[in-house]
C-alpha atoms as a PDB file:
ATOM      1  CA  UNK A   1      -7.996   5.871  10.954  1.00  0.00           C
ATOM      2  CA  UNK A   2      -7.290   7.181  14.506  1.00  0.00           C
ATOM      3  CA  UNK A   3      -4.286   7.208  16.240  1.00  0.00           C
ATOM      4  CA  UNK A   4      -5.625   4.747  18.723  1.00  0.00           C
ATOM      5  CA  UNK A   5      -5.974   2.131  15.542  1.00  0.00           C
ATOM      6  CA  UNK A   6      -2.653   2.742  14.757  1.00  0.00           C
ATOM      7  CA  UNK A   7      -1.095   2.050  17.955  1.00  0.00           C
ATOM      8  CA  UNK A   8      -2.941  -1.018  18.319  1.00  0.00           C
ATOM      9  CA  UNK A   9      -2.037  -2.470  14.953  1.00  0.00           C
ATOM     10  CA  UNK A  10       1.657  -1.527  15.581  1.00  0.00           C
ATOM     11  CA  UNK A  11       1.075  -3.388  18.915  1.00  0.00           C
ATOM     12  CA  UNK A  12      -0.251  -6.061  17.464  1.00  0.00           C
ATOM     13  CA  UNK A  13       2.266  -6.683  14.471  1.00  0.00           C
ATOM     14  CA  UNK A  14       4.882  -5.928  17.283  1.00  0.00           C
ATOM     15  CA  UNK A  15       4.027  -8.656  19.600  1.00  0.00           C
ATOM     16  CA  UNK A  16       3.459 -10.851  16.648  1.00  0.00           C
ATOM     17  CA  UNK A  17       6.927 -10.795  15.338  1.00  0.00           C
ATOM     18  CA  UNK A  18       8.531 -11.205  19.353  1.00  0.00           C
ATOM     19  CA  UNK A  19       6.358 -14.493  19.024  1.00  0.00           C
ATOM     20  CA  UNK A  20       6.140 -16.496  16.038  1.00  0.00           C
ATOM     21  CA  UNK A  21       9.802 -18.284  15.260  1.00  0.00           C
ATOM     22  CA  UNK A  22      10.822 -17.251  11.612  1.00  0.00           C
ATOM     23  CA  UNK A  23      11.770 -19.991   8.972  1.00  0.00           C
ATOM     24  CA  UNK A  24      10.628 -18.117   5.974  1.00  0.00           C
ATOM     25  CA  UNK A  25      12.358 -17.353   2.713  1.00  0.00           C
ATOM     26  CA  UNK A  26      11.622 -16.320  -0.377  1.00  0.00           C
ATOM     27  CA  UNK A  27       8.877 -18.079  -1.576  1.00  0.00           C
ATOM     28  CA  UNK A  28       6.388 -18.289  -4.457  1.00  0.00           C
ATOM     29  CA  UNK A  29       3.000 -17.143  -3.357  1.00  0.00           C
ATOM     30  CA  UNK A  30      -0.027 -15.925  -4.289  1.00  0.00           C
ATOM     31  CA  UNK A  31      -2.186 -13.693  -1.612  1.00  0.00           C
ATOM     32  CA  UNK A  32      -4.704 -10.627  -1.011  1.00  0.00           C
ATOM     33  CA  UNK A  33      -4.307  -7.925   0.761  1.00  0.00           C
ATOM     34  CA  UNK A  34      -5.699  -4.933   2.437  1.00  0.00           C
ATOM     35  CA  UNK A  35      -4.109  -1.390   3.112  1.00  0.00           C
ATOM     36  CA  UNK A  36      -4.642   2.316   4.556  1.00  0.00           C
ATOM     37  CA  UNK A  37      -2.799   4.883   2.700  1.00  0.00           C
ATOM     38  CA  UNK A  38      -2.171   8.693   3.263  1.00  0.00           C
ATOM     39  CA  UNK A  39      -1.053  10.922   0.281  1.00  0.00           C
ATOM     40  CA  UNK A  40       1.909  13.622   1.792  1.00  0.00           C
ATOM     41  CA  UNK A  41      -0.261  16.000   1.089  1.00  0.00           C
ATOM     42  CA  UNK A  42      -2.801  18.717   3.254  1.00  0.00           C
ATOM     43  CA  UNK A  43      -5.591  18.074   0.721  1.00  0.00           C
ATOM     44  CA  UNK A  44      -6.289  14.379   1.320  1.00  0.00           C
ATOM     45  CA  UNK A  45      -6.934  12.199   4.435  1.00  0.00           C
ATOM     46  CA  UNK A  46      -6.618   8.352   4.838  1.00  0.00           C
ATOM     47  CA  UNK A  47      -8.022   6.353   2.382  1.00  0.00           C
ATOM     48  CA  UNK A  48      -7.910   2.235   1.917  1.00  0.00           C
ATOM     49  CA  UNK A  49      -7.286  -0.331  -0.916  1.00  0.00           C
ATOM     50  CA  UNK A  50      -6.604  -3.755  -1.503  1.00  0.00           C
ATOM     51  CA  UNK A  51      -4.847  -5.823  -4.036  1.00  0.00           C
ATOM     52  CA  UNK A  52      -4.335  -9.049  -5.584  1.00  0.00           C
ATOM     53  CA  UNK A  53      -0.148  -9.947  -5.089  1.00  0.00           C
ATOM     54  CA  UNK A  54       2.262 -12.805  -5.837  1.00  0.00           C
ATOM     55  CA  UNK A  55       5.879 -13.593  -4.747  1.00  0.00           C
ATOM     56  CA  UNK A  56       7.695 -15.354  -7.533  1.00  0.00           C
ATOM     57  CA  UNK A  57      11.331 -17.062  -5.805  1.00  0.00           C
ATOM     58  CA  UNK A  58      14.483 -16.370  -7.819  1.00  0.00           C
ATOM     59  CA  UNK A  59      16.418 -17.752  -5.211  1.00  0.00           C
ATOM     60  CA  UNK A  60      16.364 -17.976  -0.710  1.00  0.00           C
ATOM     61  CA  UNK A  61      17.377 -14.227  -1.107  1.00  0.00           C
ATOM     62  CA  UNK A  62      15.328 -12.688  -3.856  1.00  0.00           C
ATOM     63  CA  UNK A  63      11.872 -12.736  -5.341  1.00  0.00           C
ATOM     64  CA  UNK A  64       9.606 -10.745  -7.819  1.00  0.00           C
ATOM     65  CA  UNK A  65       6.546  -9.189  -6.574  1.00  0.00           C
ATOM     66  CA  UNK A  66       4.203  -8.375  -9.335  1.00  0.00           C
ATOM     67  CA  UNK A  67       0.789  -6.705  -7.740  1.00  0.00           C
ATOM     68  CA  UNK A  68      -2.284  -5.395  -8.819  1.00  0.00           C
ATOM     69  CA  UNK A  69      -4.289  -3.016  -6.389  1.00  0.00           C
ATOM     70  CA  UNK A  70      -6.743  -0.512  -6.385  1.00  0.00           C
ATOM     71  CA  UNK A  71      -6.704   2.407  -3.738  1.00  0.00           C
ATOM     72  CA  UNK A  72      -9.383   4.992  -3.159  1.00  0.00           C
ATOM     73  CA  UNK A  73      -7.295   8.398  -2.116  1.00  0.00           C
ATOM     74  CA  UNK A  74      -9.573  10.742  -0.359  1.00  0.00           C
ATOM     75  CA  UNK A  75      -9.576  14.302  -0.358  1.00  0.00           C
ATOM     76  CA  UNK A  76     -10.717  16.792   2.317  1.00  0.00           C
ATOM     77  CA  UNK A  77     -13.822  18.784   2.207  1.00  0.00           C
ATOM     78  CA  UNK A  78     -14.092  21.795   3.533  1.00  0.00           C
ATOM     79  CA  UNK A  79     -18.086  23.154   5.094  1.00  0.00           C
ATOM     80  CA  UNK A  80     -18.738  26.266   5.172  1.00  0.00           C
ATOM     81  CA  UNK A  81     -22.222  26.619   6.938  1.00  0.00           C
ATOM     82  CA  UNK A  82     -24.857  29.847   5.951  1.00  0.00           C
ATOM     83  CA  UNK A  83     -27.875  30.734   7.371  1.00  0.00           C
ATOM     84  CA  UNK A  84     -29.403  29.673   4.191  1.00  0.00           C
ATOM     85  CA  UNK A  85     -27.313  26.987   2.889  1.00  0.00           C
ATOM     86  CA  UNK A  86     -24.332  24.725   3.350  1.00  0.00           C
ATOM     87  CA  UNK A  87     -21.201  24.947   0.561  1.00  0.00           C
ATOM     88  CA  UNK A  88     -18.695  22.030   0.343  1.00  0.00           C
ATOM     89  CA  UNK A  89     -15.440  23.221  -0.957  1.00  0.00           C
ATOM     90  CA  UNK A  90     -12.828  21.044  -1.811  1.00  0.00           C
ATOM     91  CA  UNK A  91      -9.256  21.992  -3.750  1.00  0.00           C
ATOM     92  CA  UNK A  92      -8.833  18.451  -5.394  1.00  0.00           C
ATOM     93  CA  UNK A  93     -10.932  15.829  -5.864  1.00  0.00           C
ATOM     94  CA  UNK A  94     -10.401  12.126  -4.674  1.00  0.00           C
ATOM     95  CA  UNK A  95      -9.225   9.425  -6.862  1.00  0.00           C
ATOM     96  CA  UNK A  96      -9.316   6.159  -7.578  1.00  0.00           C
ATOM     97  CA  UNK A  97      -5.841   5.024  -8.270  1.00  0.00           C
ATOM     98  CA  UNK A  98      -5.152   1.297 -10.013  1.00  0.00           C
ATOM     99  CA  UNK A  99      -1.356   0.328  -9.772  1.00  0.00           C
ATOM    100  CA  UNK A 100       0.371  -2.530 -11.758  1.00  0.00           C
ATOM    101  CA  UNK A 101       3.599  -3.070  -9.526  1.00  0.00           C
ATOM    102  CA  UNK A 102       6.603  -5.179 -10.725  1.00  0.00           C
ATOM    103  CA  UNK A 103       8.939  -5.090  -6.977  1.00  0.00           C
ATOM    104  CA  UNK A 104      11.827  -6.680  -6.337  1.00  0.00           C
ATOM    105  CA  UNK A 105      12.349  -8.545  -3.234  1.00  0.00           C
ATOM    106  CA  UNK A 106      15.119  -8.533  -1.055  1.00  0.00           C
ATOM    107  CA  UNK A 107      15.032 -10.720   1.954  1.00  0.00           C
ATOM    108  CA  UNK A 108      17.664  -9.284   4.833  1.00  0.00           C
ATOM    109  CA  UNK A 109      16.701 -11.681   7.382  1.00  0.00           C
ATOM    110  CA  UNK A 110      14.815 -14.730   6.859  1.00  0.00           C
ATOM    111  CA  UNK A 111      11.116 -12.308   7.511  1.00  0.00           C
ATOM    112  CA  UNK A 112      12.357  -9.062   6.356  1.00  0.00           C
ATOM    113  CA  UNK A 113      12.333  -7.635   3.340  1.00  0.00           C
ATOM    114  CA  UNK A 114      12.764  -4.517   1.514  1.00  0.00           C
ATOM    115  CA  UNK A 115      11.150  -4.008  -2.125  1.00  0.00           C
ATOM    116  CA  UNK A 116      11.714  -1.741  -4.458  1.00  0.00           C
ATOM    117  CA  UNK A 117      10.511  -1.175  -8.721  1.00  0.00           C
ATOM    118  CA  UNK A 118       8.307   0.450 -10.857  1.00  0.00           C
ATOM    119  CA  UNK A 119       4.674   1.772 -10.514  1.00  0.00           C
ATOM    120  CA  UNK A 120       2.300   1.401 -13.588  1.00  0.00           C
ATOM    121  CA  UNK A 121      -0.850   3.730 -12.827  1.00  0.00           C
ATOM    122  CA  UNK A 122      -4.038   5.203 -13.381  1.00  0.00           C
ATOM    123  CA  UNK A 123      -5.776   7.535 -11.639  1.00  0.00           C
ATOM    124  CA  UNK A 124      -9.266   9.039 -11.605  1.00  0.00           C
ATOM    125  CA  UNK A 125     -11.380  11.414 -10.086  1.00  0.00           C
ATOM    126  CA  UNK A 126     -14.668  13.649 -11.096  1.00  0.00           C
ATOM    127  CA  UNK A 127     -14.820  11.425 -14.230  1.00  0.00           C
ATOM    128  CA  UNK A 128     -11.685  12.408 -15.516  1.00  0.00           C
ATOM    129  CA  UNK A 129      -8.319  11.174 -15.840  1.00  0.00           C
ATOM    130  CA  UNK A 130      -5.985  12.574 -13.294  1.00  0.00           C
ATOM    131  CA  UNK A 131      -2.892  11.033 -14.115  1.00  0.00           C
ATOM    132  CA  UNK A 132      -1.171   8.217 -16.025  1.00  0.00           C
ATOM    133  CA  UNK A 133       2.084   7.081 -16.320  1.00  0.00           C
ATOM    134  CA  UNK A 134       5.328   5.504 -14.659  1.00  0.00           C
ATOM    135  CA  UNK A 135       6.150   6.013 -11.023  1.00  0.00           C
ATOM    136  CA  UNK A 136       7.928   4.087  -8.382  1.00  0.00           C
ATOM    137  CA  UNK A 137       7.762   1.752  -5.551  1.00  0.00           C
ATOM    138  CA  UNK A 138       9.539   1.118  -2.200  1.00  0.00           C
ATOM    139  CA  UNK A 139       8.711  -0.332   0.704  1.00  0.00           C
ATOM    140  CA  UNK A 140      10.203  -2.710   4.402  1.00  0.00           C
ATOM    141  CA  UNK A 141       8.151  -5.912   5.273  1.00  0.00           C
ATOM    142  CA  UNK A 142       7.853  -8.631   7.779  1.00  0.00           C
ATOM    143  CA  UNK A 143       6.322 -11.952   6.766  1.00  0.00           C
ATOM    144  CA  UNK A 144       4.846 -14.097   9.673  1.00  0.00           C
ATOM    145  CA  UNK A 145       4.638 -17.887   8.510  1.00  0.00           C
ATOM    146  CA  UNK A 146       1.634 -19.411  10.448  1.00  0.00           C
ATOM    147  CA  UNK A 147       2.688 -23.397   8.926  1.00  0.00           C
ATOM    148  CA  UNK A 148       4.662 -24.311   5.635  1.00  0.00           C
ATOM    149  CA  UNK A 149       1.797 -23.111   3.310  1.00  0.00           C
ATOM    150  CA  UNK A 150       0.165 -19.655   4.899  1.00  0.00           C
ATOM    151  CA  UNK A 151       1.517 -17.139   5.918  1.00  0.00           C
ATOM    152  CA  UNK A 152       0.848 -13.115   6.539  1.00  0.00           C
ATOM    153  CA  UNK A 153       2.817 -10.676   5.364  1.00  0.00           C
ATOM    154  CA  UNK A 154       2.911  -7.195   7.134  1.00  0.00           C
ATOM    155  CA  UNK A 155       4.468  -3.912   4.992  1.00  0.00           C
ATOM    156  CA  UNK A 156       4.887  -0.265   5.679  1.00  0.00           C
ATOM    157  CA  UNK A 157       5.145   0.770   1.363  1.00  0.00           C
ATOM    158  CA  UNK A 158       5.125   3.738  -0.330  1.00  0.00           C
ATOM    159  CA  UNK A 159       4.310   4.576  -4.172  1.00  0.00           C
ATOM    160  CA  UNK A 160       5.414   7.687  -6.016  1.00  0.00           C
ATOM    161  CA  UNK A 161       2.975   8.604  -8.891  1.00  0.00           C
ATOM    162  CA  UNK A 162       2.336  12.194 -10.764  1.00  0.00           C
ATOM    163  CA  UNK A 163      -1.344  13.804  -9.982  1.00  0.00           C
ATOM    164  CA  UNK A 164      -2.343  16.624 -12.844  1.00  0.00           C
ATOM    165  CA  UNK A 165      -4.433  17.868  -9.658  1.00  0.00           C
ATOM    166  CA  UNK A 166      -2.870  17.330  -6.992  1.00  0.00           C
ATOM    167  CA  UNK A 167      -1.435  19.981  -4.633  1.00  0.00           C
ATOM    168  CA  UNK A 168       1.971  21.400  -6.652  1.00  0.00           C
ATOM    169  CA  UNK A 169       0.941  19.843  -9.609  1.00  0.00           C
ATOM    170  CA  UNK A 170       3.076  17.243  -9.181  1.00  0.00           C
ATOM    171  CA  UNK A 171       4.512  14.298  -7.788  1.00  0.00           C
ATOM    172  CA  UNK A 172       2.819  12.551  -4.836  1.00  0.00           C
ATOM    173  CA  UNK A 173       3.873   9.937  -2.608  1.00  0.00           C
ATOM    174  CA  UNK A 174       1.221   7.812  -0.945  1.00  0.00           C
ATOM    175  CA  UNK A 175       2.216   6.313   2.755  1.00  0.00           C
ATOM    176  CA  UNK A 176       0.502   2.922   3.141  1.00  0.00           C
ATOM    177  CA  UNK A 177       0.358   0.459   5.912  1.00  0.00           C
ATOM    178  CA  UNK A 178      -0.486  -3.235   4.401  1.00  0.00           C
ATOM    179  CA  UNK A 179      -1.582  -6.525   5.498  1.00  0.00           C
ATOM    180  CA  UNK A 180      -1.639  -9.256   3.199  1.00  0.00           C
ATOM    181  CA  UNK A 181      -2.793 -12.837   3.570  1.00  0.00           C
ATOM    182  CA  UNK A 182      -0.390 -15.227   1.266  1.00  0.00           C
ATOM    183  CA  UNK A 183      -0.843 -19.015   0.249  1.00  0.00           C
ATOM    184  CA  UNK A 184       3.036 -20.461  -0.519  1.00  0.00           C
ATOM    185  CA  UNK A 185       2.872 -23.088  -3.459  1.00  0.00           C
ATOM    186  CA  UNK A 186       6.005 -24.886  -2.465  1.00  0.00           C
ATOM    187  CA  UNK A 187       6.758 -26.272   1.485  1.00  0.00           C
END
């Protein structure tokens, strides 16, 4: 993703929010949604995902946000060019990464939230497993209600998992920018 794409989506989600009245709450809902992540980490570059997620009310304030999502994390590869032949070098491999997420909500404002919980994961990469376990969750969000039923819900999120292969052997927090589309069962 260039930084062009990113300016204009941060435009866009900017000049959505100074235009659409909010009236929203917590809310059950069911949606998909779409995201571009970045591992803090040299060895990777952007990546993308997308995930099935509901919104289950416990009240106007609060709400549980179980998700389901699969991201593709990719890593850089380095060419080194020869006279004779071209090498691809890379220190990690990429991985596919399935999280089970159980968030809660907290709605500030009406439209903004913050989330935080638990991370179930998996990930994979050169046929192998590269991690498993328990990490975490966080994340800020705006939902934009277009009428009583739809609405779209706009996130900047961030997930904490460990990576056997990662750089530092370690733990590895993934940046992602999310749009979601959401279908509220109640009015």
């Amino acid at each position: 993703m260039t930084k062009f794409s990113l300016v204009a989506l941060g435009s866009l989600s900017l000049l959505l929010i100074s235009v659409q009245q909010s009236y929203a709450q917590a809310r059950s809902s069911i949606g998909i949604r779409y995201g571009v992540n970045k591992p803090f980490a040299d060895t990777y570059k952007f990546g993308g995902g997308l995930g099935l997620q509901g919104t289950i009310a416990i009240g106007d304030k609060w709400a549980i946000e179980p998700s389901v999502a699969y991201d593709k994390i990719n890593s850089k590869r380095e060419v080194w060019i020869t006279p004779t032949e071209t090498f691809y070098f890379s220190n990690v491999s990429s991985l596919d990464l399935l999280t089970v997420n159980f968030a809660a909500r907290y709605y500030i404002i009406p439209s903004l939230y913050a989330k935080l919980g638990p991370t179930f994961y998996a990930a994979g990469g050169n046929e192998d497993l590269a991690g498993l376990g328990i990490g975490g969750n966080a994340g800020v969000g705006y939902q934009l209600m277009v009428d009583n039923r739809n609405k779209f819900e706009f996130s900047f999120n961030t997930d904490l998992i460990n990576v056997e292969r990662s750089v530092g052997n370690g733990a590895t927090p993934i940046a992602s920018i999310r749009v979601a589309y959401a279908f509220n069962f109640k009015r």
